[in-house]
Protein backbone atom coordinates (compact mmCIF):
# COMPACT_ATOMS: atom_id res chain seq x y z
CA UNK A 1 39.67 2.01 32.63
CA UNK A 2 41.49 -1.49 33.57
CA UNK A 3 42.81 0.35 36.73
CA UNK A 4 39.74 0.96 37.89
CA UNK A 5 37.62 -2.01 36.56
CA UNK A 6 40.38 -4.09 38.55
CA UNK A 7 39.75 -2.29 41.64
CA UNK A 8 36.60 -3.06 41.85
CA UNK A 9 35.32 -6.53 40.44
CA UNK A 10 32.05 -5.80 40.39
CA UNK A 11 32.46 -2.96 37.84
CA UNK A 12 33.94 -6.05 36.22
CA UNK A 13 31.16 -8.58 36.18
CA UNK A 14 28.72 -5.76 35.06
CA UNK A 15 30.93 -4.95 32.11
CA UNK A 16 31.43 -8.95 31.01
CA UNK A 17 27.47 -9.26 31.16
CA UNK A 18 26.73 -6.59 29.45
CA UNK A 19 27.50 -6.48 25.06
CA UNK A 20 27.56 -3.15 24.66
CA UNK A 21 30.36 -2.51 27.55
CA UNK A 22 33.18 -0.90 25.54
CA UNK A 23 35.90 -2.13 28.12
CA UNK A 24 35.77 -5.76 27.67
CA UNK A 25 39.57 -5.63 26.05
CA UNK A 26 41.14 -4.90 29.50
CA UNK A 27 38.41 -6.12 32.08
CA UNK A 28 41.19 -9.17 32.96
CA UNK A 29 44.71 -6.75 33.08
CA UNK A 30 46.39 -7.40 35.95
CA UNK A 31 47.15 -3.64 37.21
CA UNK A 32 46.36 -1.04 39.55
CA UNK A 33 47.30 2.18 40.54
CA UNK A 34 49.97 1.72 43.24
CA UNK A 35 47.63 2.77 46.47
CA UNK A 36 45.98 -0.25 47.00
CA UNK A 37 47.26 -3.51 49.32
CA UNK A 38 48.97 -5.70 47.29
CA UNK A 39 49.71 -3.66 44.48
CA UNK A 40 53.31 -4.38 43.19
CA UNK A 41 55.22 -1.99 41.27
CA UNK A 42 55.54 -4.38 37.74
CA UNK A 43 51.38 -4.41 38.23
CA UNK A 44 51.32 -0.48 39.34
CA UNK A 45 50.36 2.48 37.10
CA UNK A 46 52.50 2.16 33.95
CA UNK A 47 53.85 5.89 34.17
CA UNK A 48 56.88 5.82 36.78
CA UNK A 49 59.26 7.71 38.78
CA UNK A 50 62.50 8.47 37.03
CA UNK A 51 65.78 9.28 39.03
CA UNK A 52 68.47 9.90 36.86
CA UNK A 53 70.25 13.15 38.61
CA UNK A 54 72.03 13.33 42.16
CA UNK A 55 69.39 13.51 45.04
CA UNK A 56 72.40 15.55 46.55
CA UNK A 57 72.15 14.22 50.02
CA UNK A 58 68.71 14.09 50.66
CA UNK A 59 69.14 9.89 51.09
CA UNK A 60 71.84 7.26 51.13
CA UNK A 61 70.50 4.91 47.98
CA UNK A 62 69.19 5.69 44.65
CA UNK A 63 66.20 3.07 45.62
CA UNK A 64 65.49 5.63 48.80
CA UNK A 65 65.81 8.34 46.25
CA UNK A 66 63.03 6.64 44.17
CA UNK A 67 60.68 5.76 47.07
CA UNK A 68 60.74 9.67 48.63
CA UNK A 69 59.90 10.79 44.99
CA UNK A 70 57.38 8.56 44.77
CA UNK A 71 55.87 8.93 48.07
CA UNK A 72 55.89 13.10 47.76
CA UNK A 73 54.77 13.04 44.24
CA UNK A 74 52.95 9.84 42.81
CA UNK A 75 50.64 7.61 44.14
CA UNK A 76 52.37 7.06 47.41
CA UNK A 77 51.47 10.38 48.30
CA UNK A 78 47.76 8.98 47.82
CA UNK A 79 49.12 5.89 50.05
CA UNK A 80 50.34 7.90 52.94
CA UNK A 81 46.86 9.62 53.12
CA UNK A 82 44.90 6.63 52.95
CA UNK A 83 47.03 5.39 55.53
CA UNK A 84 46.99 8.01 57.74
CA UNK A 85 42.97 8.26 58.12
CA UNK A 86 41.67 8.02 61.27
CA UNK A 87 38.20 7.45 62.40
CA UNK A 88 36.86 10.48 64.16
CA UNK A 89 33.24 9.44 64.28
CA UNK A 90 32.64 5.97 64.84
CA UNK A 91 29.31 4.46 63.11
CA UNK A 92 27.38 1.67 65.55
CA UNK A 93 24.70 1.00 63.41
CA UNK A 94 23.29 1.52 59.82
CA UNK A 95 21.48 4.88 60.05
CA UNK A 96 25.13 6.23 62.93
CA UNK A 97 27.02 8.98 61.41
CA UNK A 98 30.42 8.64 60.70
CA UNK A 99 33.70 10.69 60.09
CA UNK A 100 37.10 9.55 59.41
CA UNK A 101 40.18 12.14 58.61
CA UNK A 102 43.72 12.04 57.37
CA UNK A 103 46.72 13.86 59.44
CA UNK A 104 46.11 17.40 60.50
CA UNK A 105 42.18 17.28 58.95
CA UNK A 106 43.80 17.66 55.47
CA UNK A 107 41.04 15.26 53.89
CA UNK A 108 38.39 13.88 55.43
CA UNK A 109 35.06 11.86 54.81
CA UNK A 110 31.70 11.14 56.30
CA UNK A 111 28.43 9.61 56.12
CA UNK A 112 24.72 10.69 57.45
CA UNK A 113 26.44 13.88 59.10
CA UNK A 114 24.85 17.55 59.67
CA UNK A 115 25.70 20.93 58.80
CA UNK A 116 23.71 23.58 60.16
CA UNK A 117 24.14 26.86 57.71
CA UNK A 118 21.31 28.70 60.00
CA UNK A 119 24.14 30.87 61.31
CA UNK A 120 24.84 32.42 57.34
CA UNK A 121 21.75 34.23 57.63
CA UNK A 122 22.63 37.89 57.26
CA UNK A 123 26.09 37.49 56.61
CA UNK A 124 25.53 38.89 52.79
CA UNK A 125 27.48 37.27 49.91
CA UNK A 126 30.87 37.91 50.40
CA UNK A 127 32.11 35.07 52.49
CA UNK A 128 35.15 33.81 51.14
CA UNK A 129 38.29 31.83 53.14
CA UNK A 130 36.59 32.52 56.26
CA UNK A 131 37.14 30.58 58.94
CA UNK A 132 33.84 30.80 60.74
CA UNK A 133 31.71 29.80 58.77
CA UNK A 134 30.33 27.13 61.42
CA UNK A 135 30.11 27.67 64.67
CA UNK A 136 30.45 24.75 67.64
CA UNK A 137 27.81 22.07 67.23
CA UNK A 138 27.42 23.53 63.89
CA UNK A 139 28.60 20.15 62.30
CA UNK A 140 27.94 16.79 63.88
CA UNK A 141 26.44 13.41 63.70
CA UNK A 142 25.02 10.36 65.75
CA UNK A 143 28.06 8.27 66.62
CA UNK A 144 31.07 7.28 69.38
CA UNK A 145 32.97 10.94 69.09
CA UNK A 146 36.51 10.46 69.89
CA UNK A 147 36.95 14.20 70.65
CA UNK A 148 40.55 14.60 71.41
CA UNK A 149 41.81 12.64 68.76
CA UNK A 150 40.01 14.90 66.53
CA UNK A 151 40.87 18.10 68.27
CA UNK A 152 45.06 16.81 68.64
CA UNK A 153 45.09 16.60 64.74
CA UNK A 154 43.78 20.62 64.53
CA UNK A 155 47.33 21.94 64.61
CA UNK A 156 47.33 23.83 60.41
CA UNK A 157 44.44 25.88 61.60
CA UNK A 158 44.59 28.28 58.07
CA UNK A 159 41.64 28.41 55.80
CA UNK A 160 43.15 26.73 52.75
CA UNK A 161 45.48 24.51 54.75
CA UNK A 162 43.17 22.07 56.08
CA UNK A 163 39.47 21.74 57.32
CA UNK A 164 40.82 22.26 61.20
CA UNK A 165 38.43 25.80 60.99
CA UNK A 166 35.34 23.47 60.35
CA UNK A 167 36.05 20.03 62.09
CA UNK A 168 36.54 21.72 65.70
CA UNK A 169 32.79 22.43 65.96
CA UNK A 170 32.24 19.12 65.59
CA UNK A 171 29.60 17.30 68.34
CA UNK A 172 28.03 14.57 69.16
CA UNK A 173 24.13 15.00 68.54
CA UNK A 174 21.95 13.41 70.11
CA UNK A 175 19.70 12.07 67.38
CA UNK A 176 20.28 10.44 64.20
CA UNK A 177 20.33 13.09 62.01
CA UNK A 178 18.34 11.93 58.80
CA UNK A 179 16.57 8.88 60.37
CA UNK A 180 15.16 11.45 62.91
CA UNK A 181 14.03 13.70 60.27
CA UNK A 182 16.21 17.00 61.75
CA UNK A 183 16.97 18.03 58.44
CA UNK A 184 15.49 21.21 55.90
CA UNK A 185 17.34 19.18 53.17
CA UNK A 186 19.20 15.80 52.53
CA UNK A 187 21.46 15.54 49.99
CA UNK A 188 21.37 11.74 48.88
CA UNK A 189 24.34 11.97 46.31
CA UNK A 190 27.60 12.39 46.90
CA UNK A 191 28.83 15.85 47.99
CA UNK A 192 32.45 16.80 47.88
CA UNK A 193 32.66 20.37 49.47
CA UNK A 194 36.16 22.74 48.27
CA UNK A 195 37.49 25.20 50.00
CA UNK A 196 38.63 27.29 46.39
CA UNK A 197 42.05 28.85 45.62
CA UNK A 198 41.95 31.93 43.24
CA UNK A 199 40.04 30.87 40.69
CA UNK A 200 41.31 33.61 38.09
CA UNK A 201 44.88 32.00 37.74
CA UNK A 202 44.98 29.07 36.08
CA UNK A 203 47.92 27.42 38.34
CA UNK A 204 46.42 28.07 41.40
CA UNK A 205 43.12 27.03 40.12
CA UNK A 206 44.58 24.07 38.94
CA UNK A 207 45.98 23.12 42.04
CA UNK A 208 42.19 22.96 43.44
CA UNK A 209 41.49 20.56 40.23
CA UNK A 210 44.71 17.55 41.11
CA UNK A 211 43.68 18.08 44.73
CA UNK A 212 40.30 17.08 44.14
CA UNK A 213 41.31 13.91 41.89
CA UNK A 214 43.68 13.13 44.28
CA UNK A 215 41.06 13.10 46.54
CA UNK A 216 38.71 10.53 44.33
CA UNK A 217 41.85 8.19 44.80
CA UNK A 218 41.85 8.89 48.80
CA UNK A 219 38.19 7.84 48.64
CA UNK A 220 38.37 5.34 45.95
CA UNK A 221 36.33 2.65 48.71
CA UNK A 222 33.17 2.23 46.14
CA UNK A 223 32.47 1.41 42.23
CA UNK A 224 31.14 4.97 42.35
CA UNK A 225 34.14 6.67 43.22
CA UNK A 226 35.19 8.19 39.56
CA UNK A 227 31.19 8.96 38.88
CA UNK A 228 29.99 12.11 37.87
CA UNK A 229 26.51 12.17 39.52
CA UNK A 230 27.52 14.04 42.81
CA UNK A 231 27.51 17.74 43.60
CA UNK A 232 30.80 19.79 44.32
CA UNK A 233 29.48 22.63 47.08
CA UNK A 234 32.09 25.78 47.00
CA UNK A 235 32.73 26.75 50.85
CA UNK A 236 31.75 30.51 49.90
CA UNK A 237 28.99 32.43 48.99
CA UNK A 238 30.25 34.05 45.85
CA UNK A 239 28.66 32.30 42.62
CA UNK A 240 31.52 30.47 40.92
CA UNK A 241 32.75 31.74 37.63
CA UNK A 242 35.97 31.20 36.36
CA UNK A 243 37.04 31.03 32.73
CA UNK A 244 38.81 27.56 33.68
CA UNK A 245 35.39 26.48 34.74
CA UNK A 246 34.45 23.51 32.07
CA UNK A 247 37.48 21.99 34.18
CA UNK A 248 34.89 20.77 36.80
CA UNK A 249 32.86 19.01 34.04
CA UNK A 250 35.98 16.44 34.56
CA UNK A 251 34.01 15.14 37.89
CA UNK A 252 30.40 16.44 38.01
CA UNK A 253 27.53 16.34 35.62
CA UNK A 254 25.73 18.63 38.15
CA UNK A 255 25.49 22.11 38.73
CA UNK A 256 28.17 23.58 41.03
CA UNK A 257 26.79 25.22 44.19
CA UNK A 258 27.67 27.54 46.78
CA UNK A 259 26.66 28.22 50.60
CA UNK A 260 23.96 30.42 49.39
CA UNK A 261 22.08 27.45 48.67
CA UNK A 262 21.98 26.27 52.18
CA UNK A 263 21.66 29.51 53.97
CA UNK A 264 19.29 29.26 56.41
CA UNK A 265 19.00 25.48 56.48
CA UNK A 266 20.57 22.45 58.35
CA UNK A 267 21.41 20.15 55.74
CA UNK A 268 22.34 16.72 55.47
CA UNK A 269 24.50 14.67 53.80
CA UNK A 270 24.50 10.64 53.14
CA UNK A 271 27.53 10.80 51.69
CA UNK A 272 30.16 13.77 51.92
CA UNK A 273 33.54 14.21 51.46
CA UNK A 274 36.20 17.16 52.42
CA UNK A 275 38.92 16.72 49.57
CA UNK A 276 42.78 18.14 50.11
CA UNK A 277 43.64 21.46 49.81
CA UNK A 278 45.48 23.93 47.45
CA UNK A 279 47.71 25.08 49.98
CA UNK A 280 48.72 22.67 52.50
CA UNK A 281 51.80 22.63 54.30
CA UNK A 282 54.14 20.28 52.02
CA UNK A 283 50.98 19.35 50.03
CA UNK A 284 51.43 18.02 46.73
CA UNK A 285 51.32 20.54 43.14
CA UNK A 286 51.66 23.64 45.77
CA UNK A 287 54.62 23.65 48.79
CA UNK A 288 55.78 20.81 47.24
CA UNK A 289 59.22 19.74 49.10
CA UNK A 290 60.28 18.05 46.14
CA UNK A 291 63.89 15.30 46.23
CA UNK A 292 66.68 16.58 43.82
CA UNK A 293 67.11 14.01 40.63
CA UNK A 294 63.47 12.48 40.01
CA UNK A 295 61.07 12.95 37.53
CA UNK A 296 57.66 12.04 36.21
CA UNK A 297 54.84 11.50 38.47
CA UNK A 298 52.50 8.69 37.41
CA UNK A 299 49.28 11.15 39.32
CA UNK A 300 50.10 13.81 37.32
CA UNK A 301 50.65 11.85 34.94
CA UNK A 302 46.93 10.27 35.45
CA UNK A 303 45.43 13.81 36.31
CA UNK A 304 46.26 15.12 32.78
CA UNK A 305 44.56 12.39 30.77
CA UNK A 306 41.40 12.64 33.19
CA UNK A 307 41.04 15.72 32.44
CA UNK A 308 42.07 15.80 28.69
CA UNK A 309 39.39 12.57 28.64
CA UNK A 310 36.46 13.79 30.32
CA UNK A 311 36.79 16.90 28.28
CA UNK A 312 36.98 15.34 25.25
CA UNK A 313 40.31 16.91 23.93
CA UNK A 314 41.76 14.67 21.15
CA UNK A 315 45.38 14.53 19.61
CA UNK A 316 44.59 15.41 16.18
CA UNK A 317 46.60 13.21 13.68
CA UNK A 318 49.75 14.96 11.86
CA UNK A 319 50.16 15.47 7.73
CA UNK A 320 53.83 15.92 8.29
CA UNK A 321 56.67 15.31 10.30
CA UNK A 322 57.03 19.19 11.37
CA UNK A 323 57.71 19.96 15.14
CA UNK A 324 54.25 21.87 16.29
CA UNK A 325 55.97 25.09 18.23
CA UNK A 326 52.77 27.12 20.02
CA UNK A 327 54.50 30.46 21.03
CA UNK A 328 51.73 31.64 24.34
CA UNK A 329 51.64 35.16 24.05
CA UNK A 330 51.00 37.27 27.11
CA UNK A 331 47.94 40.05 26.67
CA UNK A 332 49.54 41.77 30.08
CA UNK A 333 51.22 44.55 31.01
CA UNK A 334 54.06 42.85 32.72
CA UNK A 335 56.27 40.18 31.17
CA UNK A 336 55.72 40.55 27.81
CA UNK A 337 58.66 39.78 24.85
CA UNK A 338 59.27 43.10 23.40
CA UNK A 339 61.05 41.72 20.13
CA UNK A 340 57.98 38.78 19.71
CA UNK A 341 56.77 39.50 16.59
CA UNK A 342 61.13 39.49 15.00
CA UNK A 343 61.07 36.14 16.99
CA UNK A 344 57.87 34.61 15.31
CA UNK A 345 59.03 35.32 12.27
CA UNK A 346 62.43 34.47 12.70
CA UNK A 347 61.05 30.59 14.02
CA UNK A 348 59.05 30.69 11.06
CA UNK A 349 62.04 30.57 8.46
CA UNK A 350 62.89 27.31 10.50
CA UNK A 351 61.31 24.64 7.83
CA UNK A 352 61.00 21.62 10.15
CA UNK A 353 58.61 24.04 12.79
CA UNK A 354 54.76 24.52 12.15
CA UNK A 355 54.93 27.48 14.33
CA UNK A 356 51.73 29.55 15.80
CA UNK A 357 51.41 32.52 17.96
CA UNK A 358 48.35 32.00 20.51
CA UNK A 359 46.96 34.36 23.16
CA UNK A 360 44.49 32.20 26.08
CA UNK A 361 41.72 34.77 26.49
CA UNK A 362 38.66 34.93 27.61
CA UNK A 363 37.70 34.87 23.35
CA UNK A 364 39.34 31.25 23.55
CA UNK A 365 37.07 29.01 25.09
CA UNK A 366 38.92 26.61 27.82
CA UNK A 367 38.67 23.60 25.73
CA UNK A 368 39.64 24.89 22.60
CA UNK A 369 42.77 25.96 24.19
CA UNK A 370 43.42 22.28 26.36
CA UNK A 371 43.32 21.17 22.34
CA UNK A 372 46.02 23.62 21.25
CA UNK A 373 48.37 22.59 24.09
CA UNK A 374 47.48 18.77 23.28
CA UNK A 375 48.57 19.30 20.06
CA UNK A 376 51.86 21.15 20.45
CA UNK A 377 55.52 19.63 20.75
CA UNK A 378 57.36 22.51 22.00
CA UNK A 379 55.44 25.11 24.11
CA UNK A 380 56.98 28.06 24.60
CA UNK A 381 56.20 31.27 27.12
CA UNK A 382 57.56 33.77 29.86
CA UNK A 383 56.75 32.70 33.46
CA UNK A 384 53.13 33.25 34.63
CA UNK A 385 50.04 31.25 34.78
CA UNK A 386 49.72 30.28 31.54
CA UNK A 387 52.47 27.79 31.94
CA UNK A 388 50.12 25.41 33.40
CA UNK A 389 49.34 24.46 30.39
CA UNK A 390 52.24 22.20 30.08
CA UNK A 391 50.34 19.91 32.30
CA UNK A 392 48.24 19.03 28.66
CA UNK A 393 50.96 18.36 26.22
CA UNK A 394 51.67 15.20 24.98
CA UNK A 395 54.35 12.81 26.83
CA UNK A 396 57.34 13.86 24.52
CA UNK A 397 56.55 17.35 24.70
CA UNK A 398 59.02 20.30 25.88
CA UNK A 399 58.55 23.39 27.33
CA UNK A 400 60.82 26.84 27.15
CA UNK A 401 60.16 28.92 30.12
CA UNK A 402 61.70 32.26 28.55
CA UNK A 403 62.50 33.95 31.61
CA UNK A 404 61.66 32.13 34.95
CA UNK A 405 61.40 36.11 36.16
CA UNK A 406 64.02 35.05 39.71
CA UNK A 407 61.40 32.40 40.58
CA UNK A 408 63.20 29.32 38.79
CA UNK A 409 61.58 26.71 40.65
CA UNK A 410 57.68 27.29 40.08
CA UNK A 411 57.20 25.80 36.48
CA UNK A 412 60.70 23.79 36.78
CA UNK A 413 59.21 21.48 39.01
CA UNK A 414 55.79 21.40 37.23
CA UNK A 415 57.41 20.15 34.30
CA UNK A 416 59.68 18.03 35.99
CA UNK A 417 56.39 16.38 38.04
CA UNK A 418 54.50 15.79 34.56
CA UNK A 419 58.01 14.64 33.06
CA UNK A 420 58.54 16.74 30.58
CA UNK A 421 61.75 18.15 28.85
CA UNK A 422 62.08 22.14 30.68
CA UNK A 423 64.58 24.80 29.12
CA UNK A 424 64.84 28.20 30.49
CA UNK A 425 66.79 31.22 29.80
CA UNK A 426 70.29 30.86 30.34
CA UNK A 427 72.58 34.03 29.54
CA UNK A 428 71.42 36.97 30.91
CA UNK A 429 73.75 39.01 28.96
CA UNK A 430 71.53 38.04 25.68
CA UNK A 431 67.99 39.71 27.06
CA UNK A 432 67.62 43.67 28.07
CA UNK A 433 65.40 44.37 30.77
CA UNK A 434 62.88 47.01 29.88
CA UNK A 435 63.36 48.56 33.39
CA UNK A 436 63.62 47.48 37.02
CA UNK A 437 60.75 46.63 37.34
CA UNK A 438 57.79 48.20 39.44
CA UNK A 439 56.23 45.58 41.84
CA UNK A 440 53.83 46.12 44.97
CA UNK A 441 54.73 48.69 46.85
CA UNK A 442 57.18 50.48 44.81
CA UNK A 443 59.75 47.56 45.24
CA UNK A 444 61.80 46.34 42.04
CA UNK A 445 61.16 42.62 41.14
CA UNK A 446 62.03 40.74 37.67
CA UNK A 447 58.29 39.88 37.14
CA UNK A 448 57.10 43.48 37.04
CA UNK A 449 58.60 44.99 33.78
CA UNK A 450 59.30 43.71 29.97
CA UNK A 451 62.11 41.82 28.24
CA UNK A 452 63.52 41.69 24.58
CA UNK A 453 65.47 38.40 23.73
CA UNK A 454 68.84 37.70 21.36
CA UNK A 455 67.02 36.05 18.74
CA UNK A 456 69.91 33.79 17.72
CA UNK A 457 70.10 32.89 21.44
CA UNK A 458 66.48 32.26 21.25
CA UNK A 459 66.83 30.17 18.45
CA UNK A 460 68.98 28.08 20.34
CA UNK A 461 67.08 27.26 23.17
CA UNK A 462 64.07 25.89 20.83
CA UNK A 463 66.50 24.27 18.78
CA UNK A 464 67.48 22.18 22.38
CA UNK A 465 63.50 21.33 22.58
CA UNK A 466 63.16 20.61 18.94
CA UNK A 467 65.89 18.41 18.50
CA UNK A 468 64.39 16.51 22.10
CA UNK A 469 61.04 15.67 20.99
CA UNK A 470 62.82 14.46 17.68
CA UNK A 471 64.60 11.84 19.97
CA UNK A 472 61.57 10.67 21.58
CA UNK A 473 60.31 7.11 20.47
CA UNK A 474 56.74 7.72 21.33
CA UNK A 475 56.77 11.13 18.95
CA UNK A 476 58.62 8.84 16.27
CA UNK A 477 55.69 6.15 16.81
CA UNK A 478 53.12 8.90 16.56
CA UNK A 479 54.08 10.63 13.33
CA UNK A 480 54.36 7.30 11.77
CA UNK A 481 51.13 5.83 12.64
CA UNK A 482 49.69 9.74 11.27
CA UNK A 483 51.07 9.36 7.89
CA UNK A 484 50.15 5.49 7.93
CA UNK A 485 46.22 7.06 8.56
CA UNK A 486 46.67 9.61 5.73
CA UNK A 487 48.08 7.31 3.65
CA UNK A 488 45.30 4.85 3.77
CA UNK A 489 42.18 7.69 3.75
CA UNK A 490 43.92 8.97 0.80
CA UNK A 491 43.61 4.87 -0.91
């Protein structure tokens, strides 16, 4: 809360006038996030880049090697779009329009601007990464147009790569679009409208979830920036379910809507903004063109307790000093461990583990399983989805990757973004393959069949993440204040 309570002074003066205000302890820190002018690094986010490995050419200095991490991975990355916004739509007066964008319409942002949804009518409910949704002069406001700077930045034109599809049917219009009164609807609060990657896999889902608070640090230009009271509008016309949905309660109170509520209608927005996408080319979380030897991004970093906050997912104090091992079990046909249930019990006999077996299902709600992962040291499962997880475990947590499946980067460089210890398989003489493995098409691939594991060699492996977390100060500190707080509720 200091971060943001120092960004914006006002927040500040509220929070010293009023008793109640919970924040008082840290209204005077001296920090900020590492975005804003004049923010040093000694005064910057406390979670920072490491670079201990070789960045194996990539620059000449181990400072250079620490400043590309940091600018493709932390809050420089936030930096570099701030810095690259350019005003599109330049506002004259109070009641203008306005529309400012980063490189290649990746994010953008605007104020008293029109979208005309008459042109959905008839187009049923099955719109979904379409890229014609508006048509020209479908999307406009009252303001000096610079049309060709707009238009040169509309080179990534790819429905989840940037809002190019939209922002080229921009036009000037010539009326003021609420203060005329050309509107069937105005939305006064904040809108942020997503363009949605597949919402049933939790690490492409995810990716729509950092974009987005990457995107309230883009826009951080108001005390209301990290409010809940806005809407989130879904750029399709399906109805949004998704069993990762109480994510979203992370930055809206409202209900989430979809383009069937303005079918029909030209509505208007005071305040709107068009957040970064899941699949940009070298975006951040997804295509990430990640330096060799860094570590530990201070925005995912950030991102994880946001979300672990908002939700209201604690970590639950310990009775004893026994490594919490959470197995993730896969309910699938493909990828499965064969030999799981001789492994459990095998990790079991280890005294030092408290070891459990979980399977995220639908019968698990979201939350319930964001406190499982919270709550684990050593988090172990094969490659797929579930993995993103690891984005909620505590700071001196490791993860075992069983099998990367041939794709070793994927959950590698999650890990090594939220700084986390990552083992993965090592011998492939100590697994059998159940077969080849039957992917699309009839073509063998490594994710597409089953595996059973050497259970010594197994063994092993979590023995390398136990003996990590052991070494960790912040687990040390942890236990010990646990027992301290047991210790006392049992005086």
């Amino acid at each position: 809360m200091g971060y943001i309570l120092n960004s914006f002074p006002s927040l500040a003066d509220n929070c010293k006038a009023d008793f109640s205000c919970p924040f008082k302890n840290v209204i005077d820190n001296n920090v900020c996030w590492g975005y804003e002018t004049h923010c040093y690094k000694n005064i910057s986010y406390h979670v920072r880049p490491r670079c201990p490995g070789d960045h194996r050419g990539w620059v000449k200095t181990k400072e250079a090697q620490y400043d590309t991490f940091y600018t493709q991975a932390d809050f420089g990355y936030v930096k570099e779009q701030i810095n690259e916004l350019k005003v599109m739509c330049e506002a004259s007066y109070l009641h203008d329009s306005s529309l400012e964008c980063s490189k290649y319409l990746r994010f953008c942002r605007g104020r008293n601007l029109m979208l005309n949804f008459t042109g959905l009518v008839g187009r049923g409910n099955n719109l979904r990464y379409k890229m014609d949704i508006l048509s020209e002069g479908q999307i406009g406001g009252y303001c000096n147009f610079y049309e060709e700077r707009l238009k040169s930045e509309a080179e990534h034109m790819s429905a989840l790569q940037s809002w190019g599809p939209e922002m080229v049917n921009f036009v000037k219009t010539p009326y003021r679009p609420i203060f005329d009164n050309v509107c069937d609807i105005v939305i006064e609060k904040p809108t942020y409208i997503m363009k949605l990657d597949a919402t049933v896999n939790m690490y492409h889902h995810f990716c729509d979830f950092f974009n987005l608070y990457a995107s309230l640090h883009v826009n951080s230009t108001h005390p209301s920036t990290f409010t809940r009271d806005n809407h989130i509008l879904i750029w399709e016309t399906f109805t949004y379910e998704s069993a990762f949905k109480d994510a979203f309660k992370a930055f809206t109170s409202n209900q989430i809507w979809d383009l069937k509520k303005f079918r029909g209608k030209i509505a208007c927005f005071r305040n709107v903004v068009f957040p970064l996408l899941p699949r940009m080319i070298f975006g951040l979380y997804y295509n990430t063109p990640l330096i060799y030897g860094c570590e530990r991004s201070g925005l995912f970093h950030a991102f994880s307790k946001h979300i672990l906050h908002s939700l209201n997912v604690k970590q639950l104090p310990r009775n004893n000093d026994k490594i919490r091992v959470t197995l993730l079990s896969r309910g699938t046909t493909y990828r499965t461990i064969i030999n799981e249930k001789e492994i459990v019990e095998a990790l079991m006999k280890v005294k030092e583990y408290h070891v459990q077996r979980v399977v995220y299902d639908k019968t698990v709600p979201f939350t319930k399983q964001l406190e499982i992962t919270q709550n684990s040291d050593v988090f172990i499962g094969m490659h797929g989805a579930g993995l993103t997880h690891l984005l909620f475990l505590p700071d001196w947590a490791a993860v075992f990757e069983v099998y990367n499946c041939e794709d070793p980067n994927c959950y590698s460089d999650l890990a090594r973004l939220r700084g986390l210890k990552y083992v993965t398989w090592e011998d492939k003489s100590k697994f059998v393959q159940q077969d080849e493995g039957n992917g699309p098409g009839g073509a063998s691939h490594a994710k597409f069949t089953n595996y059973s594991f050497d259970v010594n060699e197994f063994l092993r492996l979590v023995e390398i993440c136990a003996s990590y977390v052991k070494s960790r100060q912040d687990f040390k500190n942890f236990i010990e204040a646990s027992l301290l707080k047991r210790n006392h509720d049992e005086l």
